[in-house]
N, C-alpha and C. Protein backbone atom coordinates (compact mmCIF):
# COMPACT_ATOMS: atom_id res chain seq x y z
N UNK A 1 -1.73 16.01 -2.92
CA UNK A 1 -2.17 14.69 -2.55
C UNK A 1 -2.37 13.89 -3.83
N UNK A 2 -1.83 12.69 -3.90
CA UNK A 2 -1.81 11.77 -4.87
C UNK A 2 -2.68 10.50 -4.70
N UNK A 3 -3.79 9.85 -5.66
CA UNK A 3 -4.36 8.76 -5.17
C UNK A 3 -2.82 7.37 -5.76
N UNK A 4 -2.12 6.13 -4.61
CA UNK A 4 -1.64 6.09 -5.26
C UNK A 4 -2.34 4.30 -5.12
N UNK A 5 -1.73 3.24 -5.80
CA UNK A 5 -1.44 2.07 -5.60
C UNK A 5 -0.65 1.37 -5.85
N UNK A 6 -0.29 0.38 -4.42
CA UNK A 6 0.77 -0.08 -4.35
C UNK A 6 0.49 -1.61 -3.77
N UNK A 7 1.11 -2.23 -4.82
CA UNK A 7 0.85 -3.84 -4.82
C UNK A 7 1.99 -4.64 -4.16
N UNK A 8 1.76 -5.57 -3.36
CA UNK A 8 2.70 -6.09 -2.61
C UNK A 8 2.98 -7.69 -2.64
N UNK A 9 4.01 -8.24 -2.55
CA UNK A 9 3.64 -9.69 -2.78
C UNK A 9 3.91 -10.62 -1.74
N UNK A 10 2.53 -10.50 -0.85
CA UNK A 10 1.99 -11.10 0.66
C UNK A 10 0.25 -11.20 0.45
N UNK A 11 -0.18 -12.03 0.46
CA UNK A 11 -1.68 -11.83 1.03
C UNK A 11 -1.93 -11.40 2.63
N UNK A 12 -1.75 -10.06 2.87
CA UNK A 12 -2.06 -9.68 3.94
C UNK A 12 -2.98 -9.40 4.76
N UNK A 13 -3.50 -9.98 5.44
CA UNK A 13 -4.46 -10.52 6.83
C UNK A 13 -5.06 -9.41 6.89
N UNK A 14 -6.08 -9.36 7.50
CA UNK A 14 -6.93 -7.69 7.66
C UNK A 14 -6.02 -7.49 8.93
N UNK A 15 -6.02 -8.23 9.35
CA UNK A 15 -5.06 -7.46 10.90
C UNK A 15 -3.82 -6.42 10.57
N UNK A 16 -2.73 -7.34 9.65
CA UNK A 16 -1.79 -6.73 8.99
C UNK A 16 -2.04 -5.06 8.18
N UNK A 17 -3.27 -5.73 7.27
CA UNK A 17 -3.82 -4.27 6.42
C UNK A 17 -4.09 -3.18 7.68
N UNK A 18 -4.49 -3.41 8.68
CA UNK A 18 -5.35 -2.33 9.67
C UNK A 18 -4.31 -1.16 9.94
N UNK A 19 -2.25 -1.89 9.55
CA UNK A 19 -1.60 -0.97 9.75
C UNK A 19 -1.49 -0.06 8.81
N UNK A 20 -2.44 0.63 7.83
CA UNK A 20 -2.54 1.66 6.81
C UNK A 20 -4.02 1.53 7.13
N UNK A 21 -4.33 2.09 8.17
CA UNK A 21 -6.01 2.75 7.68
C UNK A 21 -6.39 3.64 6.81
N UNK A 22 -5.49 4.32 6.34
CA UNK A 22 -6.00 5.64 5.33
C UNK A 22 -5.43 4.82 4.00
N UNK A 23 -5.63 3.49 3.70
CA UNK A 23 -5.72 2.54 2.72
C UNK A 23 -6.38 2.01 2.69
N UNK A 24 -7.12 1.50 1.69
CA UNK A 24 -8.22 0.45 1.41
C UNK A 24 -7.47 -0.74 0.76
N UNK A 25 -7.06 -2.40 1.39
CA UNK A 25 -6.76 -3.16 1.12
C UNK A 25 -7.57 -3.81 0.19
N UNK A 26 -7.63 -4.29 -0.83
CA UNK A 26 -8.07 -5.48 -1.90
C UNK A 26 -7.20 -6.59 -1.75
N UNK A 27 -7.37 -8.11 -1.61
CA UNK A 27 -6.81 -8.85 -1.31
C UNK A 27 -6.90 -9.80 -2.99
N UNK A 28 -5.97 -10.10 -3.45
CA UNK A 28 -5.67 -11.33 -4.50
C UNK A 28 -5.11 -12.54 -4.28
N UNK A 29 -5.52 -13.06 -4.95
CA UNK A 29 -4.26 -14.51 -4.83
C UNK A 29 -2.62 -14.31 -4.63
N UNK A 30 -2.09 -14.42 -3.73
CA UNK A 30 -0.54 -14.43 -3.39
C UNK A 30 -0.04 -12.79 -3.22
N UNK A 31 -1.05 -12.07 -3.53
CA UNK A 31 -0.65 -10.44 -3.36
C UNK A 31 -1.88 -9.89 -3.04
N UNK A 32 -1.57 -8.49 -2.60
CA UNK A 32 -2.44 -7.76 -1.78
C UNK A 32 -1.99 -5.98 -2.42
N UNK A 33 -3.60 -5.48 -2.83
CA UNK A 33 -3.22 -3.73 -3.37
C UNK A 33 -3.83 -2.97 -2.18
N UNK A 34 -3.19 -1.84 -2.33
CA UNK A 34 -3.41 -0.87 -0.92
C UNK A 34 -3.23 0.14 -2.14
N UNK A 35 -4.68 1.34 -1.84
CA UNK A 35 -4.65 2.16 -2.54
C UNK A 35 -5.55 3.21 -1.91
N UNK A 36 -5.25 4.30 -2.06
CA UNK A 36 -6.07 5.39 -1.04
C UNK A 36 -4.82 6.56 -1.67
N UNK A 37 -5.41 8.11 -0.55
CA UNK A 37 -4.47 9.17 -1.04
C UNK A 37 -3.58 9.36 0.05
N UNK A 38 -2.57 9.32 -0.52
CA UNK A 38 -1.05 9.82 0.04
C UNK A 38 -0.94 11.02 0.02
N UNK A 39 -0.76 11.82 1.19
CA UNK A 39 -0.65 13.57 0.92
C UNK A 39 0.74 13.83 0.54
N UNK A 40 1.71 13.33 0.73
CA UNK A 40 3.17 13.85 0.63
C UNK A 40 4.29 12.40 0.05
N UNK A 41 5.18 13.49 0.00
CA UNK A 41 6.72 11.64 -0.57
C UNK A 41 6.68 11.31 0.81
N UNK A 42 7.01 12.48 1.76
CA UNK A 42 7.29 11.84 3.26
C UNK A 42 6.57 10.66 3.82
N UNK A 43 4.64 10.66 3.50
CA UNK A 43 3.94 9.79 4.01
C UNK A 43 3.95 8.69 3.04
N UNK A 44 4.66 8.19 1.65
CA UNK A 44 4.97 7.71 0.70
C UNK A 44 6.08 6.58 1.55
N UNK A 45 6.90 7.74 1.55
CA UNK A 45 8.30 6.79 2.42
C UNK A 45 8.15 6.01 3.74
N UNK A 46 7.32 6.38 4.22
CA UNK A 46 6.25 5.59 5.75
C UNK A 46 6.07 4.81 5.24
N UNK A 47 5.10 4.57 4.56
CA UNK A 47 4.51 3.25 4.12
C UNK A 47 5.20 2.55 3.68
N UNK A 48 6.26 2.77 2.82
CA UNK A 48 6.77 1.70 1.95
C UNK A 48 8.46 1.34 3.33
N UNK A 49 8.68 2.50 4.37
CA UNK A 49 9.37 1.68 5.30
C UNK A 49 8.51 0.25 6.10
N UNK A 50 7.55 1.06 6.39
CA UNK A 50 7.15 0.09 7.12
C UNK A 50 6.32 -1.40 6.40
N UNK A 51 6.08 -1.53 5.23
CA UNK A 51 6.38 -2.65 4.39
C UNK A 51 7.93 -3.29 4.32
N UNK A 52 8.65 -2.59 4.47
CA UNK A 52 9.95 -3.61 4.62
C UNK A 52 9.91 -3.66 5.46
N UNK A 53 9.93 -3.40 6.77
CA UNK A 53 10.24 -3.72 8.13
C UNK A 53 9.44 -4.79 8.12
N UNK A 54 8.48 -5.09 7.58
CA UNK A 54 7.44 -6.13 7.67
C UNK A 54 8.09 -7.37 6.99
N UNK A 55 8.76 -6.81 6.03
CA UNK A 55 9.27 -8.06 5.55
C UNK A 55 8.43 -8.22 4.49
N UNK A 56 7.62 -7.34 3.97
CA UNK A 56 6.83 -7.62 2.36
C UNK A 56 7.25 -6.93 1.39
N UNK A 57 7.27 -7.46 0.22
CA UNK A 57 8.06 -6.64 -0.98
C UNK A 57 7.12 -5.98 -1.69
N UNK A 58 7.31 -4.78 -2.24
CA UNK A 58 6.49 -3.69 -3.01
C UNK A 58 6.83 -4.45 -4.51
N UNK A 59 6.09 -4.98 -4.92
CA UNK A 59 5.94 -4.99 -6.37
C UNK A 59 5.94 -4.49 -7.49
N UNK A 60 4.83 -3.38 -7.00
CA UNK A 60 4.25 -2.23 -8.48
C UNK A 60 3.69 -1.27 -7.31
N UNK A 61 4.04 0.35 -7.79
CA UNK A 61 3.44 1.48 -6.94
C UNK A 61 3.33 2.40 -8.08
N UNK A 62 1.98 2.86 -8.56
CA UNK A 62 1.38 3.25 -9.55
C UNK A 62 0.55 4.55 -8.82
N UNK A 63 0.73 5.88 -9.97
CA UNK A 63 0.01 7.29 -9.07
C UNK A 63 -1.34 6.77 -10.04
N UNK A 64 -2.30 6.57 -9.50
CA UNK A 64 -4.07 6.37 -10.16
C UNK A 64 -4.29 8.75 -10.62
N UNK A 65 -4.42 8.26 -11.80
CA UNK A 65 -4.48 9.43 -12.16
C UNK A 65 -6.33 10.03 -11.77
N UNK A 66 -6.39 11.26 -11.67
CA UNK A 66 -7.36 12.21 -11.17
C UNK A 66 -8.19 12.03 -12.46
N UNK A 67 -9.67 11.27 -12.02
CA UNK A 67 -10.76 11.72 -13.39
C UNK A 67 -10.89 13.17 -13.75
């Protein structure tokens, strides 16, 4: 399991965010970070399908290294 974050360039609605609950959304000006732990590439590749299907672009996806 990897903690990871992945920045997107949409300010996405809490409604929108609610579709990654095992993410914690932070919202910015014109972009939005989703960061929490990813157990696998498989649940990696979920998320970042279902960001395109959405129609939002992945920006930056960064592994947050383990204190």
């Amino acid at each position: 399991m990897a903690k990871m974050l992945i920045r997107v360039d949409a300010e996405m609605s809490d409604e929108l965010s609610g579709a990654f609950p095992h993410l914690t959304a932070h919202h910015h000006r014109a972009s939005t970070t989703l960061t929490g732990e990813i157990t696998d590439q498989q649940e990696l590749q979920g998320v970042l399908a279902l960001l395109s299907s959405l129609g939002i672009d992945v920006i930056e996806l960064l592994t947050i290294p383990e204190d």
